[in-house]
N, C-alpha and C. Protein backbone atom coordinates (compact mmCIF):
# COMPACT_ATOMS: atom_id res chain seq x y z
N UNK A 1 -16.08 -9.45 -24.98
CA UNK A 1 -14.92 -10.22 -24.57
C UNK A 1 -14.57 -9.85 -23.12
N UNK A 2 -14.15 -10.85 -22.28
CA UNK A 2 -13.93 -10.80 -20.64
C UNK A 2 -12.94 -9.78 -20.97
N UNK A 3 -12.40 -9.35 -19.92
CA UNK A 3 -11.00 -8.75 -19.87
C UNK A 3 -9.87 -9.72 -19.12
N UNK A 4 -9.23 -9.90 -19.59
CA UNK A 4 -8.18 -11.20 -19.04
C UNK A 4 -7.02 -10.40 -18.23
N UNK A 5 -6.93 -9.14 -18.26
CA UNK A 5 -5.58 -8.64 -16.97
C UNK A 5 -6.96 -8.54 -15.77
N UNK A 6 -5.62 -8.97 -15.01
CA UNK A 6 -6.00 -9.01 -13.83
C UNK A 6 -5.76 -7.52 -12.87
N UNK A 7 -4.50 -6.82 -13.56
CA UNK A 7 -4.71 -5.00 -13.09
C UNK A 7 -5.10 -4.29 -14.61
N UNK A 8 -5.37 -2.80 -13.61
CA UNK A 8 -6.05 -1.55 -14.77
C UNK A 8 -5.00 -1.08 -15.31
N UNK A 9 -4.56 -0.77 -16.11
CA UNK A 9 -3.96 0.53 -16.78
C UNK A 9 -3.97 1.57 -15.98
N UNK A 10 -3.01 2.00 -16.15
CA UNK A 10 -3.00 3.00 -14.48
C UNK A 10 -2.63 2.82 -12.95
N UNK A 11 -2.88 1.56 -12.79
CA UNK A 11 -2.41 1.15 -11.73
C UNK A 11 -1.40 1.23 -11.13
N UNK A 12 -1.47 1.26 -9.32
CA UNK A 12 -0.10 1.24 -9.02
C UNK A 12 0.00 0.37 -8.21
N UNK A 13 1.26 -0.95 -8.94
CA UNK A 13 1.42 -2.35 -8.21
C UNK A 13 2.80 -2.37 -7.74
N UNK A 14 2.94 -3.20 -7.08
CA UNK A 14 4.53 -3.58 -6.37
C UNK A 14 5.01 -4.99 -7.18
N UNK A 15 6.22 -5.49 -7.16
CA UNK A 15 6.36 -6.46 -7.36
C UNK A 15 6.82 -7.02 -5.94
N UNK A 16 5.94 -8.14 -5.23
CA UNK A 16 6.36 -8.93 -4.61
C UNK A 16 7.40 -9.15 -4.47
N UNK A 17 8.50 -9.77 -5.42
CA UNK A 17 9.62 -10.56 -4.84
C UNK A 17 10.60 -9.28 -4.84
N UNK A 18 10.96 -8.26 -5.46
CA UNK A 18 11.75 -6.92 -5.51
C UNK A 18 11.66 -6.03 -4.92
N UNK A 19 10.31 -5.85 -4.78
CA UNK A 19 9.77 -4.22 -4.00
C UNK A 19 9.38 -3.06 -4.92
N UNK A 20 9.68 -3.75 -6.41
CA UNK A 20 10.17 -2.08 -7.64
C UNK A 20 8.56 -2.06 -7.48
N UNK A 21 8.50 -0.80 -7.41
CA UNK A 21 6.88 0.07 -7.65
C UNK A 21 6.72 0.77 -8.57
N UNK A 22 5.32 0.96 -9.40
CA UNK A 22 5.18 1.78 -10.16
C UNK A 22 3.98 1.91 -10.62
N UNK A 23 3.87 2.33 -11.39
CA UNK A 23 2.34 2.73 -12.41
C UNK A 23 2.54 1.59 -13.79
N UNK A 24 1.49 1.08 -13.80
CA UNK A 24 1.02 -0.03 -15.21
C UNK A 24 0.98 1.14 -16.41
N UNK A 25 1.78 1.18 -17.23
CA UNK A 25 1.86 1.67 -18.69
C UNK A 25 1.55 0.79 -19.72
N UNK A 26 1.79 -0.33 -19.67
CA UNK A 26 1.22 -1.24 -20.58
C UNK A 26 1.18 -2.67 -20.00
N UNK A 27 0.46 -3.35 -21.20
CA UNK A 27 0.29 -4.89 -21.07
C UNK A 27 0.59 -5.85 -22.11
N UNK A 28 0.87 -7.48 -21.96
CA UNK A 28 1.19 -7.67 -22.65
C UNK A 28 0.38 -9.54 -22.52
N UNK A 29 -0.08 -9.95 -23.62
CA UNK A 29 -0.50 -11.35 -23.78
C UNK A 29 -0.09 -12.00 -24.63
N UNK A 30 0.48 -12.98 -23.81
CA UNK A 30 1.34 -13.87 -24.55
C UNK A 30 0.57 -15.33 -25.29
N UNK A 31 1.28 -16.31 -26.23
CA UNK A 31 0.30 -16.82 -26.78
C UNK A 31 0.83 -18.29 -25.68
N UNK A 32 1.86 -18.35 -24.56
CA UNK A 32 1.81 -20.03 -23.79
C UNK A 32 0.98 -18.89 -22.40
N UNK A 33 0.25 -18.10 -22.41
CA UNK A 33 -0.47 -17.82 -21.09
C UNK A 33 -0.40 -16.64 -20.72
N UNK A 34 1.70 -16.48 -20.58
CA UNK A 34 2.02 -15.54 -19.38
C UNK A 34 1.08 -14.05 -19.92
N UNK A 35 1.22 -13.38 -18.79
CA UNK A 35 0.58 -11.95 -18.81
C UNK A 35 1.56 -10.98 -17.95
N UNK A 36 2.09 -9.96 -18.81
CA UNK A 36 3.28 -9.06 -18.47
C UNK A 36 2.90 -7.97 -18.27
N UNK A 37 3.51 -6.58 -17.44
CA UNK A 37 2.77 -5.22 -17.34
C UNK A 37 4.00 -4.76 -16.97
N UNK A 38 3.77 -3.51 -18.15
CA UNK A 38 5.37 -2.88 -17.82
C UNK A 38 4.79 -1.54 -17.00
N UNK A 39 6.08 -1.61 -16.05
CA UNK A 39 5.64 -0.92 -14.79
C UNK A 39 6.58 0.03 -14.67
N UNK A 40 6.39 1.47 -15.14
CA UNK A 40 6.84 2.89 -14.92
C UNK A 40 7.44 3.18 -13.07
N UNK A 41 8.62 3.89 -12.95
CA UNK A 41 8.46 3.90 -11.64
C UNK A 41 7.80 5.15 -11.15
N UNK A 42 7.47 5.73 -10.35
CA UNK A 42 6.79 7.07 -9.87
C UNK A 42 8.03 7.83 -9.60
N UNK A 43 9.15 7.56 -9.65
CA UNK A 43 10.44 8.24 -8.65
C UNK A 43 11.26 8.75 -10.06
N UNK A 44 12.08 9.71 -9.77
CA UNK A 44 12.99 9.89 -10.53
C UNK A 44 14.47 10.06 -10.25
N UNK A 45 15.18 9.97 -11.09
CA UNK A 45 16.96 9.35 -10.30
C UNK A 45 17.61 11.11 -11.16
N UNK A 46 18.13 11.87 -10.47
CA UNK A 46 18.65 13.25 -10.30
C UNK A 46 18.00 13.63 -11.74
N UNK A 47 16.11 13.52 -11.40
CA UNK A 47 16.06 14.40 -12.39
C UNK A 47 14.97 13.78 -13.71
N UNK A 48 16.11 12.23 -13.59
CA UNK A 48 15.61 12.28 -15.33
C UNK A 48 14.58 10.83 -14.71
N UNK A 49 14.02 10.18 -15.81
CA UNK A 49 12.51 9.37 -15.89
C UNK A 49 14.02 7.99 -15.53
N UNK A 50 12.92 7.16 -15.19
CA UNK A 50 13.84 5.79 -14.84
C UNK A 50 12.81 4.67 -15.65
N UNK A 51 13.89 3.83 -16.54
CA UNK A 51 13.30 2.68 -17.34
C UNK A 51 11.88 2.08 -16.57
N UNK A 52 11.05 1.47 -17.48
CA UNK A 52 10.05 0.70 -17.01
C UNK A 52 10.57 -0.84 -17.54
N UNK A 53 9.70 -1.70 -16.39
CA UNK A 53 10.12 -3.14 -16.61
C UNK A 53 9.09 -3.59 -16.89
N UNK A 54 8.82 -5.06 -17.33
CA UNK A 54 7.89 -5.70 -17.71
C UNK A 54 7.96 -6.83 -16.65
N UNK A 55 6.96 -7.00 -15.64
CA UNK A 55 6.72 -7.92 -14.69
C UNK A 55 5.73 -8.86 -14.76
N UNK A 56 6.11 -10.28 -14.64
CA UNK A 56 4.79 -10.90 -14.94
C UNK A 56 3.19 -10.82 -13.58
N UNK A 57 2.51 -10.92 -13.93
CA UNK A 57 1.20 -10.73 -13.25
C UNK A 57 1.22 -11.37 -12.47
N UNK A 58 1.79 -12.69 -11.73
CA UNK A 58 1.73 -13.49 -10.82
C UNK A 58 2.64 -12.83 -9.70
N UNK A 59 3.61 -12.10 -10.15
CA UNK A 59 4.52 -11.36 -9.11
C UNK A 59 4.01 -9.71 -8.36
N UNK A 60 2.89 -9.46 -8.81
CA UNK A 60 2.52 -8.15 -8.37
C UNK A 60 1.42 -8.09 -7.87
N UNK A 61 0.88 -7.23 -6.66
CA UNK A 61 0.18 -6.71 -5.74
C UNK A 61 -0.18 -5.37 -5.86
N UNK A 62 -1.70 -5.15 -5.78
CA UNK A 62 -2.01 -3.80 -6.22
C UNK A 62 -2.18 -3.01 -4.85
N UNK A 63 -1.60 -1.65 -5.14
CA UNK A 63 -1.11 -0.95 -4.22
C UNK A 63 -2.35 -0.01 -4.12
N UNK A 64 -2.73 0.63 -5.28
CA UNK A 64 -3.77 1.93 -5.17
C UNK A 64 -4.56 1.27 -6.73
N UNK A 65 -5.70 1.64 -6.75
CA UNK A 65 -6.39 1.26 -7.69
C UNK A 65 -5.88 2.65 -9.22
N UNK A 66 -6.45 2.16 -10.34
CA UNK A 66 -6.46 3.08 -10.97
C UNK A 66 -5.98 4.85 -10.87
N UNK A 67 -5.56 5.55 -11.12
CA UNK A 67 -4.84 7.14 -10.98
C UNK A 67 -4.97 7.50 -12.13
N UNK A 68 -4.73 6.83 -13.31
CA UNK A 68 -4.56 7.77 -14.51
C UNK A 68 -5.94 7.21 -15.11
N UNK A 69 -6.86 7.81 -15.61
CA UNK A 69 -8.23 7.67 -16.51
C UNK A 69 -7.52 7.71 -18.58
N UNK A 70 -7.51 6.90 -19.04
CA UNK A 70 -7.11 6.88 -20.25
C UNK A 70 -8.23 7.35 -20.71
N UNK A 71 -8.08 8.71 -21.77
CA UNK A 71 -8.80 8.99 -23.12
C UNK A 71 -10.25 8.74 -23.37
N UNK A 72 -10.82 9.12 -24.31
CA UNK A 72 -11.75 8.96 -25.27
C UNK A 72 -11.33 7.35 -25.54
N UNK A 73 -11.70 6.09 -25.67
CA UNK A 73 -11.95 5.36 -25.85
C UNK A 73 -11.94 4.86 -27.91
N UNK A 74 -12.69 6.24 -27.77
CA UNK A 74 -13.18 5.90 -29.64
C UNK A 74 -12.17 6.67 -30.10
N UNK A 75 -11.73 7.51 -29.75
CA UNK A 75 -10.74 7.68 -30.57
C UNK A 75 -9.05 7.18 -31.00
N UNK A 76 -8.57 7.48 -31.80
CA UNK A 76 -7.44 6.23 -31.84
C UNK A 76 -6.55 6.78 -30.99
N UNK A 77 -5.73 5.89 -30.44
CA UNK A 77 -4.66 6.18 -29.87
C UNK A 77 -3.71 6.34 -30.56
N UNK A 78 -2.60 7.18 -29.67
CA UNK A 78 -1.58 7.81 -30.45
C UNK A 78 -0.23 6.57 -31.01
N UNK A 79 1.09 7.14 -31.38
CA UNK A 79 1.86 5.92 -31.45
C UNK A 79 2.78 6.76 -32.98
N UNK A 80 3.64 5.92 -33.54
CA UNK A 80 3.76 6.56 -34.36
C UNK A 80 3.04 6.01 -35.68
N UNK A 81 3.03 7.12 -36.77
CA UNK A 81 1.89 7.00 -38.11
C UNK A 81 0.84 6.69 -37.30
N UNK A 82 0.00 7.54 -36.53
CA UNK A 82 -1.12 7.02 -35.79
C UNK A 82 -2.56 7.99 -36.52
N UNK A 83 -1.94 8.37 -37.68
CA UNK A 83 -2.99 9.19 -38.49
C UNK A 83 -2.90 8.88 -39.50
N UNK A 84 -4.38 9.08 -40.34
CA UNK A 84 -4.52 8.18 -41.36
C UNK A 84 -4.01 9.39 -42.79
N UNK A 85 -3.28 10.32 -41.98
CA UNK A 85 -2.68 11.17 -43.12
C UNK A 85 -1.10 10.90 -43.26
N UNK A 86 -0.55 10.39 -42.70
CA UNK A 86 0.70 9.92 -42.40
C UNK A 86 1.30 8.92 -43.40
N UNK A 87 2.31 9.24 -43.87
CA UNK A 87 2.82 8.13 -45.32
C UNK A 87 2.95 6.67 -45.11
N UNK A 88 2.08 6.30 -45.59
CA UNK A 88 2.06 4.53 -46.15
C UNK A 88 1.31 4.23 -45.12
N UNK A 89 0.22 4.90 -44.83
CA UNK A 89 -0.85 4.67 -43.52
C UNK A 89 -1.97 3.81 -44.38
N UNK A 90 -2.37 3.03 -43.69
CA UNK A 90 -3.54 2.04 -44.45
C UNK A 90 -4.91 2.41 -44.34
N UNK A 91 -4.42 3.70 -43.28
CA UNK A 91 -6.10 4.15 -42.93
C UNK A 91 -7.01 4.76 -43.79
C-alpha cells in the first residue's frame, strides 16, 4: 500500500498560515479526504509540555526532515491494554 501522508512521523513542520511549529506525533485519515497531523510543540511554557494541535496537511511546510526514528516496527505499539495479558484483551 502507497503511503498517503505527505510528512513522516517525526517531523518538524510549520503551519503556514499561524507560524505554530512542532514535531508530527500523529496522523489522521479521514473518510471525505482531509489528512490531519497533530503537531507537538518543541517549546515549553514555565516548564510544563504545551497541547498539540491537529493541522490539516495542506497548511504545513516541512521544516527538518524526520528526528525521531519510531521503534521496532513488528512489535506492537504501546497505548492502553496494549498487551495481550491485559483484561478483556482480544489478543
Amino acid at each position: 500500500m502507497a503511503e498517503i501522508f505527505e510528512f513522516a512521523m517525526g517531523a518538524t513542520v510549520r503551519d503556514k498560515l499561524t507560524g505554530f511549529d512542532g514535531t508530527i506525533t500523529g496522523r489522521a485519515d479521514y473518510l471525505n479526504g482531509c489528512r490531519q497531523y497533530l503537531i507537538k510543540p518543541r517549546k515549553l511554557d514555565d516548564g510544563k509540555m504545551i497541547d498539540g494541535h491537529w493541522i490539516d496537511e495542506q497548511r504545513l511546510e516541512l521544516m527538518n526532515a524526520t528526528i525521531f526514528e519510531a521503534g521496532d516496527t513488528k512489535r506492537r505499539p504501546g497505548g492502553p491494554q496494549s498487551h495481550s495479558s491485559a483484561p478483556g484483551s482480544l489478543a
